[in-house]
C-alpha atoms as a PDB file:
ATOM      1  CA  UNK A   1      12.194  12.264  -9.745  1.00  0.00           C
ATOM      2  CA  UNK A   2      10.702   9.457  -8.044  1.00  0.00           C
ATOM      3  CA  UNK A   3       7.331   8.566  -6.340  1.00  0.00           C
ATOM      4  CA  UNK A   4       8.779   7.028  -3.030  1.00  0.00           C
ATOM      5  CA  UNK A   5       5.370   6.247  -1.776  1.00  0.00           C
ATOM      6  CA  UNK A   6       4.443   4.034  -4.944  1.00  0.00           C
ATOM      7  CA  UNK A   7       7.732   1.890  -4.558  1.00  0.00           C
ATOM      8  CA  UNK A   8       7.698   1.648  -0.606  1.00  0.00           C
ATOM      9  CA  UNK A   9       4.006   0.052  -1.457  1.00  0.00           C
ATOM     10  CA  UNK A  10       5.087  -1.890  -4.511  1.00  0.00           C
ATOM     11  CA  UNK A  11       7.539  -3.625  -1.520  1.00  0.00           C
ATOM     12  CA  UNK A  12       5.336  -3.570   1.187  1.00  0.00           C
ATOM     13  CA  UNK A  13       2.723  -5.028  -1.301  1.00  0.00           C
ATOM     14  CA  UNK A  14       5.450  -7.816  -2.311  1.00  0.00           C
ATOM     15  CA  UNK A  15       6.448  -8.581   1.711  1.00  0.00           C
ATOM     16  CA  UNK A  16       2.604  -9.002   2.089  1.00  0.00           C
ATOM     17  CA  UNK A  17       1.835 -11.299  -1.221  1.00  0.00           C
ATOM     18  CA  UNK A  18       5.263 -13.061  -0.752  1.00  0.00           C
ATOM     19  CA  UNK A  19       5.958 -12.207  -4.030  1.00  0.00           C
ATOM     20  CA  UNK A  20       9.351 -12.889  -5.149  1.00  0.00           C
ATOM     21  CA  UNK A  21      10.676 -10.896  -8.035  1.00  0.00           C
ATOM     22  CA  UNK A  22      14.034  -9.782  -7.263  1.00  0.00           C
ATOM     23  CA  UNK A  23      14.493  -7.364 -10.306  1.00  0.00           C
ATOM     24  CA  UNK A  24      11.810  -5.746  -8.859  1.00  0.00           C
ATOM     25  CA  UNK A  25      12.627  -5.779  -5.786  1.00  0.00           C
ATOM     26  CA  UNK A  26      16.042  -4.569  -6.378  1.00  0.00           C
ATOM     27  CA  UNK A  27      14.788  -1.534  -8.640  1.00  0.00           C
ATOM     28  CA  UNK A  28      12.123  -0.346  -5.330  1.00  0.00           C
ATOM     29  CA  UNK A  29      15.088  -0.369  -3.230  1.00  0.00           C
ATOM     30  CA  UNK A  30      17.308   1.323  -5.330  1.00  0.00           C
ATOM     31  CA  UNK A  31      14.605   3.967  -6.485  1.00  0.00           C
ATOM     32  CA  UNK A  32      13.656   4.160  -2.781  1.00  0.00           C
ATOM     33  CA  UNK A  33      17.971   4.326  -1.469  1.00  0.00           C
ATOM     34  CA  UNK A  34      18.611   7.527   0.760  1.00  0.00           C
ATOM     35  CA  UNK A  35      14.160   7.866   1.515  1.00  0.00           C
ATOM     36  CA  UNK A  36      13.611   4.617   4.022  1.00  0.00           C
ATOM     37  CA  UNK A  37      12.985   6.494   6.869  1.00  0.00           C
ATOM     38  CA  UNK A  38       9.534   7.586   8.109  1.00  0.00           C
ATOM     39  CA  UNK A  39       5.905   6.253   6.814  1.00  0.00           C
ATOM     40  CA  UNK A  40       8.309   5.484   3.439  1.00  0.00           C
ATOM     41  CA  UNK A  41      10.587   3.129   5.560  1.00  0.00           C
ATOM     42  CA  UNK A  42       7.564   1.586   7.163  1.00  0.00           C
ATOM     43  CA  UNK A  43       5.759   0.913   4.253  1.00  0.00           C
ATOM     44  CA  UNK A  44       8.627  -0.833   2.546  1.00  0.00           C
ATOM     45  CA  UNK A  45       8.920  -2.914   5.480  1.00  0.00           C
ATOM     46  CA  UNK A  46       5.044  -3.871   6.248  1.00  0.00           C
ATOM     47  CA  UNK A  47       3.649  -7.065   6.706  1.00  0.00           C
ATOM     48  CA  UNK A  48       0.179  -6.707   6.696  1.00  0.00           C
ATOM     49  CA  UNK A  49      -2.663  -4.850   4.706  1.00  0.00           C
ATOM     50  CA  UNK A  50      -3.007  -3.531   7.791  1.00  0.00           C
ATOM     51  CA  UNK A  51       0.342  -2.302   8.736  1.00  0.00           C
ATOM     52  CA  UNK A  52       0.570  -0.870   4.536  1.00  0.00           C
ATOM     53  CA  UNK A  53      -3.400   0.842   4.976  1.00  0.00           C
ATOM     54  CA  UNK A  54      -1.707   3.010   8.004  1.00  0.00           C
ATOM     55  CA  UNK A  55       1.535   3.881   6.826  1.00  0.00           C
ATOM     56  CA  UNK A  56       0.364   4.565   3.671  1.00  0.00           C
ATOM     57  CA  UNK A  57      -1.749   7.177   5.007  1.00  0.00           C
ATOM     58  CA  UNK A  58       1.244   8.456   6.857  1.00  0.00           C
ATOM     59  CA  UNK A  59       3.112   8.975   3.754  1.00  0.00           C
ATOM     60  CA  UNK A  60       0.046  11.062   2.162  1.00  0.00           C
ATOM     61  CA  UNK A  61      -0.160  12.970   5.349  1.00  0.00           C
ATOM     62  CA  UNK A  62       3.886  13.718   4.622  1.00  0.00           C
ATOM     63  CA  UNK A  63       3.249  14.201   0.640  1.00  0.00           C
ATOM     64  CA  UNK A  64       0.125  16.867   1.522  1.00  0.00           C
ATOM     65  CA  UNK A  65       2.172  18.758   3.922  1.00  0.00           C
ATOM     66  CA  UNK A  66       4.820  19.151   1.448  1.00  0.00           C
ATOM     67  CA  UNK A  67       2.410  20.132  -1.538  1.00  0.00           C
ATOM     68  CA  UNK A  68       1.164  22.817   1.106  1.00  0.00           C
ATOM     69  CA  UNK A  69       4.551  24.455   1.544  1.00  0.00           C
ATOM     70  CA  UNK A  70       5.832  23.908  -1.959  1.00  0.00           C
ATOM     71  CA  UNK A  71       5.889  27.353  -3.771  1.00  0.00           C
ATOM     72  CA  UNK A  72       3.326  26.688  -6.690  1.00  0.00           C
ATOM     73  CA  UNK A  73       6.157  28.357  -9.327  1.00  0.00           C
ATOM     74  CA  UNK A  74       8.604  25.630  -7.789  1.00  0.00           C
ATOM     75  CA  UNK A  75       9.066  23.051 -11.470  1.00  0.00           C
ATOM     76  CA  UNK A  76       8.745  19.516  -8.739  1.00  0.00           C
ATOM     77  CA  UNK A  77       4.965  21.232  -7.913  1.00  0.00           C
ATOM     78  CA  UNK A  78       3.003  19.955 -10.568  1.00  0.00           C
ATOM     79  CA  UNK A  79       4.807  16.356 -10.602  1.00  0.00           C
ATOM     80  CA  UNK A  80       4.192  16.428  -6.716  1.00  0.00           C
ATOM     81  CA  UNK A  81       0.827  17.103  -6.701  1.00  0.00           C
ATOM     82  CA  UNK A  82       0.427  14.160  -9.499  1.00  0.00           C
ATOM     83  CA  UNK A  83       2.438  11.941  -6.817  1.00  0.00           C
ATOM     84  CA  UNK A  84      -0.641  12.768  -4.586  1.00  0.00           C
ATOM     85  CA  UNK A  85      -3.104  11.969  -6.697  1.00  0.00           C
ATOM     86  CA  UNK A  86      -1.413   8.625  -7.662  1.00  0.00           C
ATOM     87  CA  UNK A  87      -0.812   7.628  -4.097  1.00  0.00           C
ATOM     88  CA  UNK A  88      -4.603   8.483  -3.531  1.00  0.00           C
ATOM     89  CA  UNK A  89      -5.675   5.938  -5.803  1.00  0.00           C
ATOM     90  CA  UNK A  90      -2.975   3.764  -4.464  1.00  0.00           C
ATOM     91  CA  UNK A  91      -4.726   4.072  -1.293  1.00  0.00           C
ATOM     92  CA  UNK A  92      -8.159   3.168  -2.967  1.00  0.00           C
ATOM     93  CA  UNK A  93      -6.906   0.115  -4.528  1.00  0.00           C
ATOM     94  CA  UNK A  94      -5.346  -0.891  -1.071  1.00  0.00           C
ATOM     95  CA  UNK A  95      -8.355  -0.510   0.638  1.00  0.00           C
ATOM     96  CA  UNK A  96     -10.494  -3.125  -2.157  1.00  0.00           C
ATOM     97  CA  UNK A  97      -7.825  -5.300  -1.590  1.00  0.00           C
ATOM     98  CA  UNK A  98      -8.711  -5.283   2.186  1.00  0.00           C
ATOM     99  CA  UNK A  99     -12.325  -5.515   1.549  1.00  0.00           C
ATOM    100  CA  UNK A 100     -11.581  -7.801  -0.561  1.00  0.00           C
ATOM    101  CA  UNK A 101      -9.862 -10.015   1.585  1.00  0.00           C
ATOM    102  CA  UNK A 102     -12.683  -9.707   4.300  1.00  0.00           C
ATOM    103  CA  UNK A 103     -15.344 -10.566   1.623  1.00  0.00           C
ATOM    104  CA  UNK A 104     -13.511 -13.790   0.869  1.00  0.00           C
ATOM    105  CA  UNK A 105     -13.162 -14.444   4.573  1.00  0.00           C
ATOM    106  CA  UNK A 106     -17.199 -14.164   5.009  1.00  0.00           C
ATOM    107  CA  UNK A 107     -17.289 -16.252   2.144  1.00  0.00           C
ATOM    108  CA  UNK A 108     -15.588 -18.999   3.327  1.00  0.00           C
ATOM    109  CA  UNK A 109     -17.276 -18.841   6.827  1.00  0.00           C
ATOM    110  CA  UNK A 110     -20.515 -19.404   4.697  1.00  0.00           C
ATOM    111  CA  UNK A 111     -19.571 -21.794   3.249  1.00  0.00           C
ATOM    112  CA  UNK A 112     -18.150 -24.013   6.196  1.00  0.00           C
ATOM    113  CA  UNK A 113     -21.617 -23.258   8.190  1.00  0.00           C
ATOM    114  CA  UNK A 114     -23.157 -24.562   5.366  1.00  0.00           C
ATOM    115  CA  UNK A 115     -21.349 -27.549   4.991  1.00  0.00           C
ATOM    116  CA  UNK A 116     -22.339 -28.080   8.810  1.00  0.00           C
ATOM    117  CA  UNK A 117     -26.214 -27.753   8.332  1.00  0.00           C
ATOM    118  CA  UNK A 118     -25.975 -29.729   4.974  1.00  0.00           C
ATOM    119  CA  UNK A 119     -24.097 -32.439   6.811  1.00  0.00           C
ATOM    120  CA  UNK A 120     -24.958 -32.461  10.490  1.00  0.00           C
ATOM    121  CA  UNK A 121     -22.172 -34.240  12.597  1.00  0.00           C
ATOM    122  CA  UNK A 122     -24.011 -36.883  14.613  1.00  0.00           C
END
């Protein structure tokens, strides 16, 4: 079993970062080989927070639908709803990252302005 949605984001996350790890780059794909289609494909491939925040909520859409027509005696039903709940908190972290990425962005606006009424260009 595998929790697609949690290594399309690990490489989405990666793309976004430019973090280069190959090993784990190469153990998302291989994890993720046969599932890169959909919200999964898309947030492999992202680019931005923004582009990860809406396919990851794609992907949950997909992952709730198929919790809601997973027989609950099926043995993948317990481990699927856990994927849920993981990628939920995924999603959490992903959106403090944003915010804080637009906090630091205030930030440094604040501090430019008051560089400007500290030192007054004449």
């Amino acid at each position: 079993m595998s929790c697609y949605e949690i290594e399309a984001l690990k490489l989405g996350l990666m793309n976004v970062l430019g973090t280069e790890d190959p090993h784990a780059r190469e153990h998302a794909e291989k994890d993720l080989e046969g599932h890169l289609e959909g919200p999964i494909g898309a947030l492999a491939e992202a680019q931005t927070l923004a582009d990860i925040e809406r396919h990851l909520d794609a992907a949950l859409v997909d992952l709730e639908e198929e919790i809601a027509t997973m027989d609950t005696d099926n043995p993948e039903y317990d481990y699927t709803r856990g994927r849920l709940l993981a990628v939920r908190d995924a999603e959490r972290a992903v959106h403090r990252l944003s915010a804080q990425g637009e906090s630091i962005l205030d930030g440094l606006g604040d501090a430019h302005d008051l560089l400007h009424e500290t030192f007054p260009e004449e």
